[in-house]
C-alpha atoms as a PDB file:
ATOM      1  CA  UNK A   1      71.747  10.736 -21.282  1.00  0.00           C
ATOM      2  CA  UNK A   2      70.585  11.231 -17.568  1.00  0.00           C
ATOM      3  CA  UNK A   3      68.324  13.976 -18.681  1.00  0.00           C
ATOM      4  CA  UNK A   4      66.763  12.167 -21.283  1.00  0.00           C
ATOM      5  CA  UNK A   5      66.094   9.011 -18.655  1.00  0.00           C
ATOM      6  CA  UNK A   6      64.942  11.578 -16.092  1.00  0.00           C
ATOM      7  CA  UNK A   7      61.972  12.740 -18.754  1.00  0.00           C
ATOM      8  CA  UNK A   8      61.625   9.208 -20.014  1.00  0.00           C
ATOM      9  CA  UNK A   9      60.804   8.349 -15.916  1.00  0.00           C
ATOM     10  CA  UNK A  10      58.816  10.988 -15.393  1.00  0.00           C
ATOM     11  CA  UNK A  11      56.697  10.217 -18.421  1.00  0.00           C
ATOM     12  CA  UNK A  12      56.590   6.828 -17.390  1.00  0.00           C
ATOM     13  CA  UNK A  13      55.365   8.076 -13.679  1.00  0.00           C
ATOM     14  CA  UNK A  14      52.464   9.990 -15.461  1.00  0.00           C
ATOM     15  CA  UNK A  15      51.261   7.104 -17.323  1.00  0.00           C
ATOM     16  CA  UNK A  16      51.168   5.293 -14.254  1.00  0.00           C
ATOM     17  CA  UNK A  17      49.686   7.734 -12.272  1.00  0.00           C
ATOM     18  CA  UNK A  18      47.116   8.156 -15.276  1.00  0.00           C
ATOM     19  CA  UNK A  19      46.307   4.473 -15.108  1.00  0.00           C
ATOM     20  CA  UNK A  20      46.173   4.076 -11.586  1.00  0.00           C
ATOM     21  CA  UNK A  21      43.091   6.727 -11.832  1.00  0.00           C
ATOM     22  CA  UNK A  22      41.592   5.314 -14.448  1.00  0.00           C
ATOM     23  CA  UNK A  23      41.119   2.108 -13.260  1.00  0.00           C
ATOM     24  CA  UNK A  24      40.222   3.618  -9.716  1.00  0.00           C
ATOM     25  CA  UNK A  25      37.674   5.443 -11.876  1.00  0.00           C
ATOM     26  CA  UNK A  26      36.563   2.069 -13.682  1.00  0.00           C
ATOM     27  CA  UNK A  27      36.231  -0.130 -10.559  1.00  0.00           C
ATOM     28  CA  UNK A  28      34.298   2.763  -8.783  1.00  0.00           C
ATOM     29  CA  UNK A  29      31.714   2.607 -12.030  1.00  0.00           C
ATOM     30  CA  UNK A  30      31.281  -0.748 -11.873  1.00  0.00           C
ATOM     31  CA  UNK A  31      30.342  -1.077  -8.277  1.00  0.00           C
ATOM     32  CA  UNK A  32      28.371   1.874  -7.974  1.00  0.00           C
ATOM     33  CA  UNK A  33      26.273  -0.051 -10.905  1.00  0.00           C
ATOM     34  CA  UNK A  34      25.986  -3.321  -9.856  1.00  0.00           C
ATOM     35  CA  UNK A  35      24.697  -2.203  -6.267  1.00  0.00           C
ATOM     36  CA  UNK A  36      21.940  -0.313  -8.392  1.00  0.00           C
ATOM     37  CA  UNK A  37      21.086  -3.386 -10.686  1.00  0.00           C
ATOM     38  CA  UNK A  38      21.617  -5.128  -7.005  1.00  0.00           C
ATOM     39  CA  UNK A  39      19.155  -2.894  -5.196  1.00  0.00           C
ATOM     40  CA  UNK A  40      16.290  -2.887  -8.419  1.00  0.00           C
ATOM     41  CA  UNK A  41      15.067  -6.217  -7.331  1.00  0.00           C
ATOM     42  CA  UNK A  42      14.649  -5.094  -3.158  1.00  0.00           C
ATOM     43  CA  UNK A  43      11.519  -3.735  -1.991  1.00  0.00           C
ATOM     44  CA  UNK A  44      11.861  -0.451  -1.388  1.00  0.00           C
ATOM     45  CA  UNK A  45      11.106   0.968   2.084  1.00  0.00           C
ATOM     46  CA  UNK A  46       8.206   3.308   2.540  1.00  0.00           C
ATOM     47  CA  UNK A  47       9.371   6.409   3.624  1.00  0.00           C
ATOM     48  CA  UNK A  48       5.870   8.394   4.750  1.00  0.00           C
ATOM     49  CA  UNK A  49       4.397  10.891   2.196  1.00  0.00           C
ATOM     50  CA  UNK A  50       7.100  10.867   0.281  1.00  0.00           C
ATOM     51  CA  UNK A  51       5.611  12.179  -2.959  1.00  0.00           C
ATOM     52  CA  UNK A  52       3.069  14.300  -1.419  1.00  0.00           C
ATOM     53  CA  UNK A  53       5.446  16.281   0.682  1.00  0.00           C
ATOM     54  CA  UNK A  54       5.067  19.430  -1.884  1.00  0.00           C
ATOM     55  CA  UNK A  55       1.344  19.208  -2.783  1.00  0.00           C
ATOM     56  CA  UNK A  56      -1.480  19.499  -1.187  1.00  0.00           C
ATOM     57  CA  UNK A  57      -3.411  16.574  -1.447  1.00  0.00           C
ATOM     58  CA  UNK A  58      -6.914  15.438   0.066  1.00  0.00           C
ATOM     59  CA  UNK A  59      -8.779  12.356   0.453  1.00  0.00           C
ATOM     60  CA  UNK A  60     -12.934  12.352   1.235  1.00  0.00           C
ATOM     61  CA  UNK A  61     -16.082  10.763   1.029  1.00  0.00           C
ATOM     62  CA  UNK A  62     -18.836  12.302  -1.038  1.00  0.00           C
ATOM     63  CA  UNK A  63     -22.577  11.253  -0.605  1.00  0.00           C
ATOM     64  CA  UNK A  64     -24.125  10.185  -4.486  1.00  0.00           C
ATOM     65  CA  UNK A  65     -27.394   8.727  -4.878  1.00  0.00           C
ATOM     66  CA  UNK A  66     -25.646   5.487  -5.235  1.00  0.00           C
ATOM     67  CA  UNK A  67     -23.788   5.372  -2.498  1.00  0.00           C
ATOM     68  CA  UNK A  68     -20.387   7.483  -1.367  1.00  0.00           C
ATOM     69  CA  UNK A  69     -17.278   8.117  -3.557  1.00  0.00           C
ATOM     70  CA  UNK A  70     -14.048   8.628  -2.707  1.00  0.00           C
ATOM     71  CA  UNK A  71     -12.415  11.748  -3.543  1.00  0.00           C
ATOM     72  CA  UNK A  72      -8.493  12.338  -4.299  1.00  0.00           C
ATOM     73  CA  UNK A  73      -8.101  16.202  -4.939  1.00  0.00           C
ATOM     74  CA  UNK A  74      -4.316  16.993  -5.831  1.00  0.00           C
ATOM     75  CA  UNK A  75      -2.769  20.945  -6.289  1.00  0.00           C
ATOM     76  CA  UNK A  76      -1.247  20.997  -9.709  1.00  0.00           C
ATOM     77  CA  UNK A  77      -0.259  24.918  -9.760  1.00  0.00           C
ATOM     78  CA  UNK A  78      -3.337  26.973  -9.541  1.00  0.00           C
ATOM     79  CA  UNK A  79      -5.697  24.050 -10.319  1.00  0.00           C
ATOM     80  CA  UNK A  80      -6.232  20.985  -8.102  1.00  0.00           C
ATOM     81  CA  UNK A  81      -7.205  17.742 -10.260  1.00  0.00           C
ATOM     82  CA  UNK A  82      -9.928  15.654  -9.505  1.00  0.00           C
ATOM     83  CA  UNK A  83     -10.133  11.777  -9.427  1.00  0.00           C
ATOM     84  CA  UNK A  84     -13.145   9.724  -8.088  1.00  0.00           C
ATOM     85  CA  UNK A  85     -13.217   5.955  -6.930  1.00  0.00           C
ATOM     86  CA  UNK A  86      -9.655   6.455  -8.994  1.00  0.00           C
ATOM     87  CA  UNK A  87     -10.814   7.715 -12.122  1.00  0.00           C
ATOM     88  CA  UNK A  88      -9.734  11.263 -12.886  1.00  0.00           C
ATOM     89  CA  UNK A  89     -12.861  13.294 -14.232  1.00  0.00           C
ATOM     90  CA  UNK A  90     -11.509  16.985 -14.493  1.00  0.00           C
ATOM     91  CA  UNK A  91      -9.741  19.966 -12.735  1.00  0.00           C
ATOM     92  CA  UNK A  92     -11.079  23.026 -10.627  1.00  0.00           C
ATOM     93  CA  UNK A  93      -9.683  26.410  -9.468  1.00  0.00           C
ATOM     94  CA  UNK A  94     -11.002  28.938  -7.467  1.00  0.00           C
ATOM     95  CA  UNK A  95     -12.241  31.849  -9.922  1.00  0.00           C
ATOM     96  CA  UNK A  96     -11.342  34.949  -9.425  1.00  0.00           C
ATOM     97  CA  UNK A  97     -13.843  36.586 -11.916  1.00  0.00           C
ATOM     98  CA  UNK A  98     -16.392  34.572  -9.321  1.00  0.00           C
ATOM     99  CA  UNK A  99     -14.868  35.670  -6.277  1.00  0.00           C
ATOM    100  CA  UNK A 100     -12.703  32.906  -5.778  1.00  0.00           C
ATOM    101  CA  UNK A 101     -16.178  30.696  -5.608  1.00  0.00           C
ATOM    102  CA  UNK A 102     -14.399  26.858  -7.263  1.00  0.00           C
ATOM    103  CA  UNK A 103     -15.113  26.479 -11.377  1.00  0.00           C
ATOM    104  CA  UNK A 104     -14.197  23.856 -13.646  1.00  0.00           C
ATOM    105  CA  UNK A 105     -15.128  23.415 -17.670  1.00  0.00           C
ATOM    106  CA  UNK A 106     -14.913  19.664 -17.024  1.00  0.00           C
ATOM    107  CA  UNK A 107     -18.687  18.374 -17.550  1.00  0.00           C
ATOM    108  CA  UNK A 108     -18.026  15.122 -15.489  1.00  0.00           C
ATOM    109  CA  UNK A 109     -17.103  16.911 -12.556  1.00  0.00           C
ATOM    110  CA  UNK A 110     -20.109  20.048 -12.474  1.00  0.00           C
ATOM    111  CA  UNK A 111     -22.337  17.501 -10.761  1.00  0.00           C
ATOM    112  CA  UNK A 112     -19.637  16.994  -7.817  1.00  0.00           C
ATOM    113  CA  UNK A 113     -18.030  20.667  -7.334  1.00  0.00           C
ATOM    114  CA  UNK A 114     -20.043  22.026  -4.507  1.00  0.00           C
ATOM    115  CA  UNK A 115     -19.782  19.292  -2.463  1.00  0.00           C
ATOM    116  CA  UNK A 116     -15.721  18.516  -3.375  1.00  0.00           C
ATOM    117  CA  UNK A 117     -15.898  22.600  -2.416  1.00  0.00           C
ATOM    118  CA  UNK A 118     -17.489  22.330   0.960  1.00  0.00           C
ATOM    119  CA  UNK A 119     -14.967  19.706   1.938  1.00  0.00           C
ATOM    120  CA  UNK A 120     -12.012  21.893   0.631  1.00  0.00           C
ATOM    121  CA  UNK A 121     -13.809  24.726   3.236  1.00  0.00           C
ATOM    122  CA  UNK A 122     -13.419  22.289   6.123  1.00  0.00           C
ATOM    123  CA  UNK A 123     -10.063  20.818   5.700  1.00  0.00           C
ATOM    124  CA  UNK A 124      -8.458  22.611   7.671  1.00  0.00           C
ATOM    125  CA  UNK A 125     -10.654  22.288  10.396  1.00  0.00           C
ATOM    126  CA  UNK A 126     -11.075  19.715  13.298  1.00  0.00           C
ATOM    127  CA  UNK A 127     -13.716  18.240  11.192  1.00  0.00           C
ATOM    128  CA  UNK A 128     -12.309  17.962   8.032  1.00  0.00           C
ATOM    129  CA  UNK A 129      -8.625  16.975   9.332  1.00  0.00           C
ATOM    130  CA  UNK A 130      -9.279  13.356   8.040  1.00  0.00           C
ATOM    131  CA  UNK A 131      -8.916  14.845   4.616  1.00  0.00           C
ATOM    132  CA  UNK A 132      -5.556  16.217   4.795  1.00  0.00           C
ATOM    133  CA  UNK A 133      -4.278  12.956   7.142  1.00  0.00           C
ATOM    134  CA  UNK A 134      -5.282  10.741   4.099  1.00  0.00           C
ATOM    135  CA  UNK A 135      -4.345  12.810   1.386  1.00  0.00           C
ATOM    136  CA  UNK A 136      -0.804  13.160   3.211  1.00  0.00           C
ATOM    137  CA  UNK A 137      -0.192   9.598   4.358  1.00  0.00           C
ATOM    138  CA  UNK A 138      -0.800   6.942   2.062  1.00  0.00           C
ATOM    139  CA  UNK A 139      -0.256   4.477   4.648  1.00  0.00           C
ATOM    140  CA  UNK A 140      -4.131   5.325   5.944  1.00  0.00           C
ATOM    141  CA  UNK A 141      -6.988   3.455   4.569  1.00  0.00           C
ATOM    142  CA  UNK A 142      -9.492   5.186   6.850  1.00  0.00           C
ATOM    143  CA  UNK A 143     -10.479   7.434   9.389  1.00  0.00           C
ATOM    144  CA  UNK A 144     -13.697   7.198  11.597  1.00  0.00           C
ATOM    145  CA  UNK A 145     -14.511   9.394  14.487  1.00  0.00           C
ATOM    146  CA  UNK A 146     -15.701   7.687  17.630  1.00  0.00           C
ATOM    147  CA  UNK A 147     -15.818  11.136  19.542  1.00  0.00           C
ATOM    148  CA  UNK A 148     -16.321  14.187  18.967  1.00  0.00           C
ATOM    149  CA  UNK A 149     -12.566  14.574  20.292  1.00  0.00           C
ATOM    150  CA  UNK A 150     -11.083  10.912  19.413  1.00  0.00           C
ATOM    151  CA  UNK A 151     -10.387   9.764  14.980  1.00  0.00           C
ATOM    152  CA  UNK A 152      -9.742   6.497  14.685  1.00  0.00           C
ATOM    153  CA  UNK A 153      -6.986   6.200  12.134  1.00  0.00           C
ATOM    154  CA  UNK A 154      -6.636   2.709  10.212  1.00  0.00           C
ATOM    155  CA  UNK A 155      -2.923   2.177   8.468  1.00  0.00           C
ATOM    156  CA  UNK A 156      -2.459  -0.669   6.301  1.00  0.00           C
ATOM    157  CA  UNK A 157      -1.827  -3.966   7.722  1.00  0.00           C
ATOM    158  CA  UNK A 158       1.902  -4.233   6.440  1.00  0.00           C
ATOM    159  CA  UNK A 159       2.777  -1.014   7.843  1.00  0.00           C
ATOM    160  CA  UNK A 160       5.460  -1.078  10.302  1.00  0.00           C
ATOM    161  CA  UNK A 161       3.390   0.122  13.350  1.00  0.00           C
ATOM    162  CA  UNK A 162       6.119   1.681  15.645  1.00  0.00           C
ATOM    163  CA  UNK A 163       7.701   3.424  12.856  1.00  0.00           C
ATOM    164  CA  UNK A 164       4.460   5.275  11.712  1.00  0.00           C
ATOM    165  CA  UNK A 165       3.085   6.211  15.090  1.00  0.00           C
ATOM    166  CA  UNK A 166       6.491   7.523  15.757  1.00  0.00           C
ATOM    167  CA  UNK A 167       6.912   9.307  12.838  1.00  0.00           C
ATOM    168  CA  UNK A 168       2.838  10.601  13.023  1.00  0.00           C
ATOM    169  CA  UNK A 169       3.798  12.385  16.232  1.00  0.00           C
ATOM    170  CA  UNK A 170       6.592  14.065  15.134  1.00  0.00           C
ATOM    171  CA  UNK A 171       5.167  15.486  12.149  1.00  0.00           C
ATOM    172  CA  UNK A 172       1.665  15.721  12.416  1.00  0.00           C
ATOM    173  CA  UNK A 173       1.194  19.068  14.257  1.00  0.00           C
ATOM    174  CA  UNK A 174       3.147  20.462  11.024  1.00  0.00           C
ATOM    175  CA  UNK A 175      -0.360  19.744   9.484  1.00  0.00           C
ATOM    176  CA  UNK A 176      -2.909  21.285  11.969  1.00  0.00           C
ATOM    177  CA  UNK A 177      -4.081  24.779  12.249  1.00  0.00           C
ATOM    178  CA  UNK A 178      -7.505  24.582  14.658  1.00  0.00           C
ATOM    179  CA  UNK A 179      -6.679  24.685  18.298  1.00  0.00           C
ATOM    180  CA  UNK A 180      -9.058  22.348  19.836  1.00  0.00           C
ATOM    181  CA  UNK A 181      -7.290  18.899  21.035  1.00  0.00           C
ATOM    182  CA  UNK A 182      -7.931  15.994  18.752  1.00  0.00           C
ATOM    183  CA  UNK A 183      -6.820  12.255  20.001  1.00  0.00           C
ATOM    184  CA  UNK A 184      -5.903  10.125  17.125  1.00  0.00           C
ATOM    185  CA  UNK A 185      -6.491   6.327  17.578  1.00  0.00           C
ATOM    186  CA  UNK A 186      -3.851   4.881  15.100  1.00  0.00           C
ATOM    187  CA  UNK A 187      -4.549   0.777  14.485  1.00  0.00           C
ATOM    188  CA  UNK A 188      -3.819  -1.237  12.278  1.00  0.00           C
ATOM    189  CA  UNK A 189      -5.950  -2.935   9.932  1.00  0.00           C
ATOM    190  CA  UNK A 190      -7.788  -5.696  11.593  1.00  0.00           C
ATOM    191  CA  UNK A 191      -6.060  -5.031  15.075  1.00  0.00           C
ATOM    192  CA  UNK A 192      -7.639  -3.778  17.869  1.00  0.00           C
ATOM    193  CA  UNK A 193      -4.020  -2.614  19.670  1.00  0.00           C
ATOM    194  CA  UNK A 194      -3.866   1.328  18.772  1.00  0.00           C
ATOM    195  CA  UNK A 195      -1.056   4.148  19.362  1.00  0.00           C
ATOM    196  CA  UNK A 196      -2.875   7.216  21.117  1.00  0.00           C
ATOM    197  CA  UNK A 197      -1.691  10.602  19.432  1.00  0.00           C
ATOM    198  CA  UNK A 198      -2.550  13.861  21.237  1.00  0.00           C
ATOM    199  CA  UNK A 199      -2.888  16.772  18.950  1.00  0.00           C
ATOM    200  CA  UNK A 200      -3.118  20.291  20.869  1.00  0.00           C
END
């Protein structure tokens, strides 16, 4: 009789033990959902170049006879896509049948590949590092140079200031690859007060 109440106990420990976990299990479930359904409705924070942090990307200004475009060139693989003033209009690789001169089958873009290609040349250059700063933050509207030596970088007007400027000068130099100095006039929209960043 004392061995059959021992198993009956035991059996009765296991279901408790089973049920304890269970509803541990449950009650972890449900809280780790309602915080997501909690946290849909927040605005996200921005954390910089967060999408962009695995493709090159680069942002110019082409001359047209009516006027510049903007130019968003993103690496998909071997071929970079093309989108101007926002609409896309076709890819481009360099060909290697060409010797690795920049061809595209996409009629829409033919008129624009030269000059998309003599940016691409100077991107990584002094000159052309305005490309790759807009192409890797999106918090930057626009760059002007007021120097040869000084960019004046404009960041949207709800970005939070401190935590950009901070964040440009610890990861910026992971961009460059010329070794003159560059001083990069960061401001926001609107505002004259600017964070000086010394590259080099």
């Amino acid at each position: 009789m004392k061995e059959i109440q021992t198993i009956q106990l035991s059996q009765k420990t296991k279901a408790i033990i089973i049920g304890a976990i269970t509803a541990f299990a449950l009650t972890a479930s449900y809280l780790v959902n309602k915080r997501k359904h909690k946290n849909k409705n927040k605005p996200v924070a921005k954390i910089f170049n967060n999408d962009n942090l695995t493709m090159e990307r680069y942002v110019f200004k082409i001359p047209t006879d009516h006027g510049e475009i903007e130019a968003v060139i993103e690496q998909g693989g071997e071929c970079y896509a093309v989108h101007l003033n926002g609409d896309y209009i076709g890819n481009m690789w360099q060909d290697e049948d060409r010797g690795m001169l920049w061809n595209t089958h996409d009629n829409g873009l033919k008129p624009y590949l030269s000059e998309i290609a003599a940016n691409l040349s100077e991107a990584f250059s002094r000159k052309g590092f305005p490309s790759i700063l807009k192409g890797t933050y999106n918090e930057i509207l626009d760059t002007n140079w007021k120097t040869s030596e000084t960019l004046e970088v404009v960041i949207a007007a709800d970005t939070d200031m401190e935590v950009f400027s901070t964040f440009l000068k610890d990861e910026v130099l992971n961009l460059v690859t010329f070794e003159e100095h560059l001083d990069l006039m960061v401001k926001k929209e609107g505002e004259d007060y600017f964070v000086l960043v010394g590259i080099n």
